[in-house]
PDB file of N, CA and C in Angstrom:
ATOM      1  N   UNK A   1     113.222  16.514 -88.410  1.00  0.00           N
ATOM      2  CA  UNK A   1     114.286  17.142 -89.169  1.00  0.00           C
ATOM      3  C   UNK A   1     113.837  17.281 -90.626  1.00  0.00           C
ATOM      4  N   UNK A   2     114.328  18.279 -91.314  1.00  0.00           N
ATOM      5  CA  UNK A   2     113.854  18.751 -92.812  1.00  0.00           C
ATOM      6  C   UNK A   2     115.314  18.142 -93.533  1.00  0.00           C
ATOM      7  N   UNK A   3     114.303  17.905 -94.830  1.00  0.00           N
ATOM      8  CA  UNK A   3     115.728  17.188 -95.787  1.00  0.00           C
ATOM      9  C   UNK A   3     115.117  18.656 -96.887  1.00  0.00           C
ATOM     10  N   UNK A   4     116.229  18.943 -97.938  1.00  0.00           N
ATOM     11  CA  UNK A   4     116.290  19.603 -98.949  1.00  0.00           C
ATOM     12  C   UNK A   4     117.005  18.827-100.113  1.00  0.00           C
ATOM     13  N   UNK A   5     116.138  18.713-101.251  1.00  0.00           N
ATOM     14  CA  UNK A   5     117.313  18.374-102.303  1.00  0.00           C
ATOM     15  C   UNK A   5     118.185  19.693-103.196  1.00  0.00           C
ATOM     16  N   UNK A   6     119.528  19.220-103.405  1.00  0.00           N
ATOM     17  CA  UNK A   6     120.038  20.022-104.083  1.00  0.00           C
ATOM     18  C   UNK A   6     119.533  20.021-105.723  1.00  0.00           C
ATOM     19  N   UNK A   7     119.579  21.306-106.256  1.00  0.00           N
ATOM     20  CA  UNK A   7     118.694  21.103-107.394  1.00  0.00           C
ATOM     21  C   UNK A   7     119.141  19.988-108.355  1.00  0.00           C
ATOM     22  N   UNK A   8     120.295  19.561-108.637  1.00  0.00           N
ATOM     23  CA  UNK A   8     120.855  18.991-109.519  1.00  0.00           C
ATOM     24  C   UNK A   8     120.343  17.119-109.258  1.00  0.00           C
ATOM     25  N   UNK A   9     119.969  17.468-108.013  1.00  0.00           N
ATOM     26  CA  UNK A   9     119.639  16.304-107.256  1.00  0.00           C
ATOM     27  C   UNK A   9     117.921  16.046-107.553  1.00  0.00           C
ATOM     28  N   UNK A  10     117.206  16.893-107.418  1.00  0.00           N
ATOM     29  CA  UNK A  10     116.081  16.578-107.290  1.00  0.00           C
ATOM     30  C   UNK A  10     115.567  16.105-109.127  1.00  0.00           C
ATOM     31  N   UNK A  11     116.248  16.848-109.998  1.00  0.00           N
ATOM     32  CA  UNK A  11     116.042  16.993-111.444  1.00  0.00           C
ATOM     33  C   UNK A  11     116.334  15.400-111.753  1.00  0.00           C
ATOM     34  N   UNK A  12     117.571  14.928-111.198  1.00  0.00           N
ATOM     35  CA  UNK A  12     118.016  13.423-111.189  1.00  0.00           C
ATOM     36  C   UNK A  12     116.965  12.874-111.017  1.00  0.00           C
ATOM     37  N   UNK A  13     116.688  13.058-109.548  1.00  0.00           N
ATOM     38  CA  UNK A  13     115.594  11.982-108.773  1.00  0.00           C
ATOM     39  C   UNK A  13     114.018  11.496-109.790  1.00  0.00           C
ATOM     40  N   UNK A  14     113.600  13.005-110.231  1.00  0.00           N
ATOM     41  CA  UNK A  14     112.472  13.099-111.325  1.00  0.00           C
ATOM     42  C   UNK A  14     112.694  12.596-112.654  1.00  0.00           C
ATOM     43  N   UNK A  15     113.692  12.566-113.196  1.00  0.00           N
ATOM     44  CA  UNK A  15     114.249  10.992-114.581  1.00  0.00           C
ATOM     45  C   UNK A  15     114.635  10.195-114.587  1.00  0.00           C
ATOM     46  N   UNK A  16     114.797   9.606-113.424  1.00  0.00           N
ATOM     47  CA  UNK A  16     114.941   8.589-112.559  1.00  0.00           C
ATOM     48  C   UNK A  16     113.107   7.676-112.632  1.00  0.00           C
ATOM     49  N   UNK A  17     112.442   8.549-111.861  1.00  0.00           N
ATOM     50  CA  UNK A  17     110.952   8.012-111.750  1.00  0.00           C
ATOM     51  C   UNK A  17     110.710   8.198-113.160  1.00  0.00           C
ATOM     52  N   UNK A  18     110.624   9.538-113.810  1.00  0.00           N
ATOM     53  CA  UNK A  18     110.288   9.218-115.252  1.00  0.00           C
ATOM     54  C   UNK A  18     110.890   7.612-116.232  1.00  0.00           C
ATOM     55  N   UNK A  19     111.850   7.382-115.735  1.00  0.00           N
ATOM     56  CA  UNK A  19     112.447   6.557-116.761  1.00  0.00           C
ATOM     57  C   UNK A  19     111.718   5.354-116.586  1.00  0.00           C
ATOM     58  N   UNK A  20     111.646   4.796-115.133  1.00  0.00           N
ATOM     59  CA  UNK A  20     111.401   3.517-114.810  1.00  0.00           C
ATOM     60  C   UNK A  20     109.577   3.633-115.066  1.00  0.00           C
ATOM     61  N   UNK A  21     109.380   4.436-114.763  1.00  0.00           N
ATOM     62  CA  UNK A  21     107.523   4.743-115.102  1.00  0.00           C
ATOM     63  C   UNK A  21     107.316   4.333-116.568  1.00  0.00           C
ATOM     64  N   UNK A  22     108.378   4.553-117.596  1.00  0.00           N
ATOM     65  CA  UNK A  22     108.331   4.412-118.778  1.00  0.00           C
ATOM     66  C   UNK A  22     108.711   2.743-119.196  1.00  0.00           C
ATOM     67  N   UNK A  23     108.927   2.406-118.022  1.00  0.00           N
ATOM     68  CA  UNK A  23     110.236   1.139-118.773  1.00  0.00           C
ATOM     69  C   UNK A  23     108.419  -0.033-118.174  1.00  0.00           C
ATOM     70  N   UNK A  24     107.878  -0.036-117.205  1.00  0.00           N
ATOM     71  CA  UNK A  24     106.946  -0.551-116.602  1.00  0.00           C
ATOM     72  C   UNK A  24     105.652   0.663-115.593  1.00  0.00           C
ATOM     73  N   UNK A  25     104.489   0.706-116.024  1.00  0.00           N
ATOM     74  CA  UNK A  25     103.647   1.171-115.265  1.00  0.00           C
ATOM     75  C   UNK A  25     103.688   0.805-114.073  1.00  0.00           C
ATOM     76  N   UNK A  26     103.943   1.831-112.932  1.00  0.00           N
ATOM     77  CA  UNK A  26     103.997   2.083-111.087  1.00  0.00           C
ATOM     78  C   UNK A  26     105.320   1.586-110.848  1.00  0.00           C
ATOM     79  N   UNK A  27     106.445   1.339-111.724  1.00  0.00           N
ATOM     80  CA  UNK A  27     107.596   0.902-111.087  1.00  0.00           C
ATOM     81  C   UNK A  27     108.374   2.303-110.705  1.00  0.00           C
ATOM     82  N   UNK A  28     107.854   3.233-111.864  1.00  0.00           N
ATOM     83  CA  UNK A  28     108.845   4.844-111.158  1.00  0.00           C
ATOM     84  C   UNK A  28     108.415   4.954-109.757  1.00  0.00           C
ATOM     85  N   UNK A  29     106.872   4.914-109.583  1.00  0.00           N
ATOM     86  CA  UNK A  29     106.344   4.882-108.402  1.00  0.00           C
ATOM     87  C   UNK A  29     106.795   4.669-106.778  1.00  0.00           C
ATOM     88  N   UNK A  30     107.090   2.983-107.182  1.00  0.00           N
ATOM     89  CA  UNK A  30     107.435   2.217-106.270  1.00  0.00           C
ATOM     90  C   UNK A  30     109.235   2.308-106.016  1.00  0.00           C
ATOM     91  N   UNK A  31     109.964   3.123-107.120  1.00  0.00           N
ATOM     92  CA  UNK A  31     111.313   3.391-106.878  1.00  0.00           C
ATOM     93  C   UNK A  31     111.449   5.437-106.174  1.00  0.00           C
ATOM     94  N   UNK A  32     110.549   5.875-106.238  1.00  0.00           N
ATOM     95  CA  UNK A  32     110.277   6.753-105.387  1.00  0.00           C
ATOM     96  C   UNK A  32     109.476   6.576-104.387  1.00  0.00           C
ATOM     97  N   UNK A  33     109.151   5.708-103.759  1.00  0.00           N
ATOM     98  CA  UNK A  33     108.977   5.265-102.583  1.00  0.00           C
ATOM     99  C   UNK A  33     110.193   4.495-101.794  1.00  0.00           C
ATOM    100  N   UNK A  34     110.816   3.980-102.204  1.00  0.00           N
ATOM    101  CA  UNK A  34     112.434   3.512-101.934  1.00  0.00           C
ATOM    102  C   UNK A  34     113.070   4.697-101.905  1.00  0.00           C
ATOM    103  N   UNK A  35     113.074   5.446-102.356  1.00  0.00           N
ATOM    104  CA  UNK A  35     113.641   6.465-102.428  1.00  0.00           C
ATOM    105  C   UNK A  35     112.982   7.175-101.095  1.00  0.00           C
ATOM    106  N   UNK A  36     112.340   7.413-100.751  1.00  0.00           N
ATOM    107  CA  UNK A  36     111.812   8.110 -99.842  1.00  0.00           C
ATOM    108  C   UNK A  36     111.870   7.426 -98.503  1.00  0.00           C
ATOM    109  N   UNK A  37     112.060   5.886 -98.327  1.00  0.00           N
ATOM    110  CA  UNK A  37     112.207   5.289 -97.931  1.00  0.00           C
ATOM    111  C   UNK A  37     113.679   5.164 -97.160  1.00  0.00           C
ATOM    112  N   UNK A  38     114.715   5.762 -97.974  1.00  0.00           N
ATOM    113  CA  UNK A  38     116.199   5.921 -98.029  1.00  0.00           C
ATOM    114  C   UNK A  38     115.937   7.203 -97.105  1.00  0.00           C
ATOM    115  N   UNK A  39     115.745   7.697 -97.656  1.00  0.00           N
ATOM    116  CA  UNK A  39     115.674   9.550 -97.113  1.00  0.00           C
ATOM    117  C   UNK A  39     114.766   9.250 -95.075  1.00  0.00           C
ATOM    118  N   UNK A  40     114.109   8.733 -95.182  1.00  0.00           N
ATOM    119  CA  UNK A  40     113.408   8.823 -93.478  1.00  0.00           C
ATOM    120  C   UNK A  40     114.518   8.222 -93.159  1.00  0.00           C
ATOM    121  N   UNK A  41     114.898   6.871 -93.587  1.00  0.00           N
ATOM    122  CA  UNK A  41     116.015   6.167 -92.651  1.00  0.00           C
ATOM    123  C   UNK A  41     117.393   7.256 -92.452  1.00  0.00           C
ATOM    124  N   UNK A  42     117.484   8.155 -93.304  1.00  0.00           N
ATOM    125  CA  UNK A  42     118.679   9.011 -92.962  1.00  0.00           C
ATOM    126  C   UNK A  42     118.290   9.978 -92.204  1.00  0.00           C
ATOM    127  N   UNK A  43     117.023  10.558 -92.037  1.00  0.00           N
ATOM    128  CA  UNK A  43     116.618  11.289 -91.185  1.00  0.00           C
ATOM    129  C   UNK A  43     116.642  10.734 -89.771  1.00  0.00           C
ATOM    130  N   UNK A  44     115.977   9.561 -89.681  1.00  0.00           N
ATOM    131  CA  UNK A  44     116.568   8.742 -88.039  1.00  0.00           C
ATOM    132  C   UNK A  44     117.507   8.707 -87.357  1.00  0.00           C
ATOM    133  N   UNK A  45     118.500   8.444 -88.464  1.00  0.00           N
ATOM    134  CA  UNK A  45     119.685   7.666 -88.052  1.00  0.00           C
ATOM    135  C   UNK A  45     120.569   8.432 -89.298  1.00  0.00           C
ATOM    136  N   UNK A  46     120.997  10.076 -89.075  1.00  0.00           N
ATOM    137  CA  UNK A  46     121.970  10.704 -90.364  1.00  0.00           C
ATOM    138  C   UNK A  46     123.187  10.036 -90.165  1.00  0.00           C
ATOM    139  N   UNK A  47     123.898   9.699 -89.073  1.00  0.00           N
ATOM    140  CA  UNK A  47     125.291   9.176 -88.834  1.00  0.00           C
ATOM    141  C   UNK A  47     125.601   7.677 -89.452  1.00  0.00           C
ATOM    142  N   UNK A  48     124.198   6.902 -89.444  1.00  0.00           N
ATOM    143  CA  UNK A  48     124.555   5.957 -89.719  1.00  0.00           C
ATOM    144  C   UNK A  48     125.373   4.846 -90.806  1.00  0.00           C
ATOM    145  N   UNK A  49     125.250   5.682 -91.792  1.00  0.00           N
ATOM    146  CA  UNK A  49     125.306   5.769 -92.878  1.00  0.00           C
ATOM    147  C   UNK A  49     126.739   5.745 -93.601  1.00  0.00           C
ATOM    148  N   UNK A  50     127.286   4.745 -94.826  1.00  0.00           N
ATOM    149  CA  UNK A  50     128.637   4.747 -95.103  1.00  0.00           C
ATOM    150  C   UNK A  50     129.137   6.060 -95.658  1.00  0.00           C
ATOM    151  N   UNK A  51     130.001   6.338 -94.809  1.00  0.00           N
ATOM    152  CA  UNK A  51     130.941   7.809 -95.335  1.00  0.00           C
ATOM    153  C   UNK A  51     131.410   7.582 -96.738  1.00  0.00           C
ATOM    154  N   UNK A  52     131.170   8.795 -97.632  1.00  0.00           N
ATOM    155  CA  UNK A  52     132.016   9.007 -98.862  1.00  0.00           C
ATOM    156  C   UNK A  52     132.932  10.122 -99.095  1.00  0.00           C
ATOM    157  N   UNK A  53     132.827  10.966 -97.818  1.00  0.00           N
ATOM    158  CA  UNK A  53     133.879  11.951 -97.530  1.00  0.00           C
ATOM    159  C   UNK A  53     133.490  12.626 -96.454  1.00  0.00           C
ATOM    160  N   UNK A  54     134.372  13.336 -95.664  1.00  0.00           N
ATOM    161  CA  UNK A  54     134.359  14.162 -94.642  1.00  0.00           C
ATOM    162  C   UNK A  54     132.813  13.991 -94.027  1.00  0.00           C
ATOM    163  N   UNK A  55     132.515  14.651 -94.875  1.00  0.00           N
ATOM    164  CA  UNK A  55     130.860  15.742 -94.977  1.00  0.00           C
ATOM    165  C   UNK A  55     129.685  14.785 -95.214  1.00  0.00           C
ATOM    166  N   UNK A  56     130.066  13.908 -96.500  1.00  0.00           N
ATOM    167  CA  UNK A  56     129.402  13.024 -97.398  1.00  0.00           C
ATOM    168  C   UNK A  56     128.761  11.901 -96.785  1.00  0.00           C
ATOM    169  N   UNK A  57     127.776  10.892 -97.089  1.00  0.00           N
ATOM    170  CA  UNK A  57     127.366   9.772 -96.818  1.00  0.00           C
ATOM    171  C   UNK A  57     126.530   9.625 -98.042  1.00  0.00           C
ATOM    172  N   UNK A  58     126.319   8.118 -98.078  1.00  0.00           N
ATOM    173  CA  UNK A  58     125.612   7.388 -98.846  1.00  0.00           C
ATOM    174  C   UNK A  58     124.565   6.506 -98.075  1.00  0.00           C
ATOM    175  N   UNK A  59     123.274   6.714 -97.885  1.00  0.00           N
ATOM    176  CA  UNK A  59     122.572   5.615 -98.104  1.00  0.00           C
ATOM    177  C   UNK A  59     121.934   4.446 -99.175  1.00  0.00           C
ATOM    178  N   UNK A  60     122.227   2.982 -98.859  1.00  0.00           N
ATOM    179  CA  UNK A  60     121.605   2.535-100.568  1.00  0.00           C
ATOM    180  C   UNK A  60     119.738   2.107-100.407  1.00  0.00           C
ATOM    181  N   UNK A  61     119.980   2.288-101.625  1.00  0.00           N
ATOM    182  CA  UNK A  61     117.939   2.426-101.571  1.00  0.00           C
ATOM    183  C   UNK A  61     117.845   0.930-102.039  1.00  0.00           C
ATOM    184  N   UNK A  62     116.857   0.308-101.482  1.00  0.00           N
ATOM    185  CA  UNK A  62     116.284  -1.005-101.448  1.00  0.00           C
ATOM    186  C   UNK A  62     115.789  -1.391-102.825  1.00  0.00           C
ATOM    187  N   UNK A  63     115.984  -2.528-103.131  1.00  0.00           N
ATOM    188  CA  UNK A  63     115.383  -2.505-104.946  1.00  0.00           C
ATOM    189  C   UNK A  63     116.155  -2.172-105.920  1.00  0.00           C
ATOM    190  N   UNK A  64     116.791  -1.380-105.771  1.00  0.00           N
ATOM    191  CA  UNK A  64     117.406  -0.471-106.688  1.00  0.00           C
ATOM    192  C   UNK A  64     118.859  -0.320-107.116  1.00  0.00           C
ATOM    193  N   UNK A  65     119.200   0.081-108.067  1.00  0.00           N
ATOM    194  CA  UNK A  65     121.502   0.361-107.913  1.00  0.00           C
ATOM    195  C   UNK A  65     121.235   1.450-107.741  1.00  0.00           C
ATOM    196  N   UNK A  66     120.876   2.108-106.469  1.00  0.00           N
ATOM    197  CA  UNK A  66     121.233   3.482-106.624  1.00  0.00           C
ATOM    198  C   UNK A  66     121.238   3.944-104.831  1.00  0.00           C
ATOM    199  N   UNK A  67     121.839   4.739-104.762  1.00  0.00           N
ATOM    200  CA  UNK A  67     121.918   5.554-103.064  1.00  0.00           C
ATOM    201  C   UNK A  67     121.319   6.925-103.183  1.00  0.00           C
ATOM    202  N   UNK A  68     121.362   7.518-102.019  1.00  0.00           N
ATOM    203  CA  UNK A  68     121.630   8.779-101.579  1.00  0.00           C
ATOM    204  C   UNK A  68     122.375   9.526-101.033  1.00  0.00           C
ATOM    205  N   UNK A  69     123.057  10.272-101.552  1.00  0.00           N
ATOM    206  CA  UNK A  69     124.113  10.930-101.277  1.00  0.00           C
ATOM    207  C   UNK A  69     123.787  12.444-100.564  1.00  0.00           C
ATOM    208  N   UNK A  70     123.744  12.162 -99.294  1.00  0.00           N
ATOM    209  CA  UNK A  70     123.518  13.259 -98.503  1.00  0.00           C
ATOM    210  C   UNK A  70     124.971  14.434 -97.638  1.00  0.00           C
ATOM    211  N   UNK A  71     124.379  14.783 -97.052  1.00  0.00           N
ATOM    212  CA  UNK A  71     125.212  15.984 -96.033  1.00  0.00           C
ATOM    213  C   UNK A  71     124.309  16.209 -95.058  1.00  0.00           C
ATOM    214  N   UNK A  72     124.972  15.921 -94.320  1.00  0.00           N
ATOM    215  CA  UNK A  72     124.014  16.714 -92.617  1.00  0.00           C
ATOM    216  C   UNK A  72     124.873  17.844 -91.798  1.00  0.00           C
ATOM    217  N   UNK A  73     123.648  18.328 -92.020  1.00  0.00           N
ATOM    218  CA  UNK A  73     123.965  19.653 -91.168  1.00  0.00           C
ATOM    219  C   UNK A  73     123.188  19.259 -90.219  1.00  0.00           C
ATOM    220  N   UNK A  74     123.180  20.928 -89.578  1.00  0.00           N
ATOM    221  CA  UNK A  74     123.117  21.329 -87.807  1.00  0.00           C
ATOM    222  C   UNK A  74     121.752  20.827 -87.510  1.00  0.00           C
ATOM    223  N   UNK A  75     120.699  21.358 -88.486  1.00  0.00           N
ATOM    224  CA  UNK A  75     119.364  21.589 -88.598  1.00  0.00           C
ATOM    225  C   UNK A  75     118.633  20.724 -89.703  1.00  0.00           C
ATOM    226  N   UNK A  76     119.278  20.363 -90.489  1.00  0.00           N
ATOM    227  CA  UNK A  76     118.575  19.660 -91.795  1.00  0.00           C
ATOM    228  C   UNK A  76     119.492  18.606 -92.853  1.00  0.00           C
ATOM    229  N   UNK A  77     118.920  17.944 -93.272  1.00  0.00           N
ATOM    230  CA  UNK A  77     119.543  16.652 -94.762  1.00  0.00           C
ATOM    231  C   UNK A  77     119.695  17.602 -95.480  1.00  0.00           C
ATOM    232  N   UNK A  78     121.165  17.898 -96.868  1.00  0.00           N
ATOM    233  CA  UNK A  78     120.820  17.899 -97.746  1.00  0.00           C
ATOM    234  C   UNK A  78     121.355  17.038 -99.332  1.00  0.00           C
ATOM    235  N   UNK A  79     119.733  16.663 -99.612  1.00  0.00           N
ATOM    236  CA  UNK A  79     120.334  15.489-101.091  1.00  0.00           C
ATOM    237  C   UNK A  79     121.412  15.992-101.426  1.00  0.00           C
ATOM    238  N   UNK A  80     122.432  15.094-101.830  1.00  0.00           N
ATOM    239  CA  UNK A  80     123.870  15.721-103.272  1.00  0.00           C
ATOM    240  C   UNK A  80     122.959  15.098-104.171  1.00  0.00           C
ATOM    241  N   UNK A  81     122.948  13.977-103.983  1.00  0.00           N
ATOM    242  CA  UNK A  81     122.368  13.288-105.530  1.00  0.00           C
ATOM    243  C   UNK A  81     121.821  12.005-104.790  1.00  0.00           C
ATOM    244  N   UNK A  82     121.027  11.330-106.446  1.00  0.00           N
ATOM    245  CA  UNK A  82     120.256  10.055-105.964  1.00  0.00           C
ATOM    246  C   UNK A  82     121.302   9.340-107.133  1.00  0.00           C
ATOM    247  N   UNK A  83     122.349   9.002-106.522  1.00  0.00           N
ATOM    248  CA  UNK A  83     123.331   8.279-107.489  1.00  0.00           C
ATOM    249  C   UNK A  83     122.913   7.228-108.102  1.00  0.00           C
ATOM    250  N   UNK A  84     122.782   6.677-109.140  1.00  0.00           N
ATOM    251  CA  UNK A  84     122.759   5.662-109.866  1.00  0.00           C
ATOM    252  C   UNK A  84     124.498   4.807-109.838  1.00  0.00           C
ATOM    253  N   UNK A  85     124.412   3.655-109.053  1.00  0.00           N
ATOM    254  CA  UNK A  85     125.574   3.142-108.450  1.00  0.00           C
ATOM    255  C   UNK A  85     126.188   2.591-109.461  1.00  0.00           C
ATOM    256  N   UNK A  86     126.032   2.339-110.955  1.00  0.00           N
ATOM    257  CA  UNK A  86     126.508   1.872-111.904  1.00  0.00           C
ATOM    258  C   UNK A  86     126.912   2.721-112.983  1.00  0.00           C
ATOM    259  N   UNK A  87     126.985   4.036-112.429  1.00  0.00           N
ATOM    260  CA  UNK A  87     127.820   5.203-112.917  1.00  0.00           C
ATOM    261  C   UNK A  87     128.546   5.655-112.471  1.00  0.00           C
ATOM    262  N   UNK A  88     129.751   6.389-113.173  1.00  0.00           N
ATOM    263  CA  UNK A  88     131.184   7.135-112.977  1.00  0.00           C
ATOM    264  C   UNK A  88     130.905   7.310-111.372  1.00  0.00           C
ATOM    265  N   UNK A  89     132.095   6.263-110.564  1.00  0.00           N
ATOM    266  CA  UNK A  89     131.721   7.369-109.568  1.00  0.00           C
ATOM    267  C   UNK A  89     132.198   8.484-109.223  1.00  0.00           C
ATOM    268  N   UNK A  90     131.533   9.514-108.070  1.00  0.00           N
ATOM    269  CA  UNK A  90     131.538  10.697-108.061  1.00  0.00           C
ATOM    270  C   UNK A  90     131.052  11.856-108.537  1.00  0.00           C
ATOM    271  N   UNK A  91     130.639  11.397-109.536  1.00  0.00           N
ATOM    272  CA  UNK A  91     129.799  12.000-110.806  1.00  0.00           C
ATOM    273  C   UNK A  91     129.475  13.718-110.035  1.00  0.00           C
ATOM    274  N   UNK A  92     128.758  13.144-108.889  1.00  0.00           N
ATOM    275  CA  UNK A  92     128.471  14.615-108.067  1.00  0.00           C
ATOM    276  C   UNK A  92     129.306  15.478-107.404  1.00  0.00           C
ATOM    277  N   UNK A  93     130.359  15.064-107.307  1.00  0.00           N
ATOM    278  CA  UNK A  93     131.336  15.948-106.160  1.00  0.00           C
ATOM    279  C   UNK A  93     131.153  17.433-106.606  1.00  0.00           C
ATOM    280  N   UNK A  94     131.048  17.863-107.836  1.00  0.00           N
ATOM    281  CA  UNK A  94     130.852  19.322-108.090  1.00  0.00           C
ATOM    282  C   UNK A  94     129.666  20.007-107.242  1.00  0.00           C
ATOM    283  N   UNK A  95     128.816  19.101-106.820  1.00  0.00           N
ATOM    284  CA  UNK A  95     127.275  19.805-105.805  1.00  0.00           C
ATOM    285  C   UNK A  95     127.691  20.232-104.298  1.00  0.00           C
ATOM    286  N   UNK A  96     128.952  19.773-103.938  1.00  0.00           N
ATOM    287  CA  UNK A  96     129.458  20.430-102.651  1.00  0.00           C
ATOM    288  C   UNK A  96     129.955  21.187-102.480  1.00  0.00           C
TER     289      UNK A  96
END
């Protein structure tokens, strides 16, 4: 199965790794690997995952305060966002 990020999502995901790359050398690294890490396990198993609406789910990424906020469709994942769990939530609902 193919995942897509939504753009607003992927721009997140990339200052996200930028930030932590900045805060310690290979930690952006190793939090986009959690991250990616999040994303196969939702590809396995899309249902599994705690509902945040109808449509919505969250997986949480290992290491980290932060999830993935997906949608599954027929044929493919797609990212809402790589939420940072210690912000407003919802922050994304405008990406659906």
């Amino acid at each position: 199965m193919r995942f897509y990020f939504h753009e607003h999502a992927e721009t997140e995901f990339d200052r996200v790794v930028e930030y932590y790359e900045d805060c310690q050398r290979g930690l952006g690294i190793e939090f986009a690997q959690e991250v990616n890490a999040a994303i196969a396990r939702i590809i396995q198993h899309p249902e599994a995952w705690s509902p945040m609406s109808k449509n919505t789910r969250r997986c949480l990424v290992n290491r980290f305060p932060f999830g993935v906020i997906y949608q599954f469709k027929s044929d493919y994942i797609l990212i809402i966002a790589v939420a940072d769990l210690r912000r407003r939530p919802g922050y994304w609902l405008y990406r659906v």
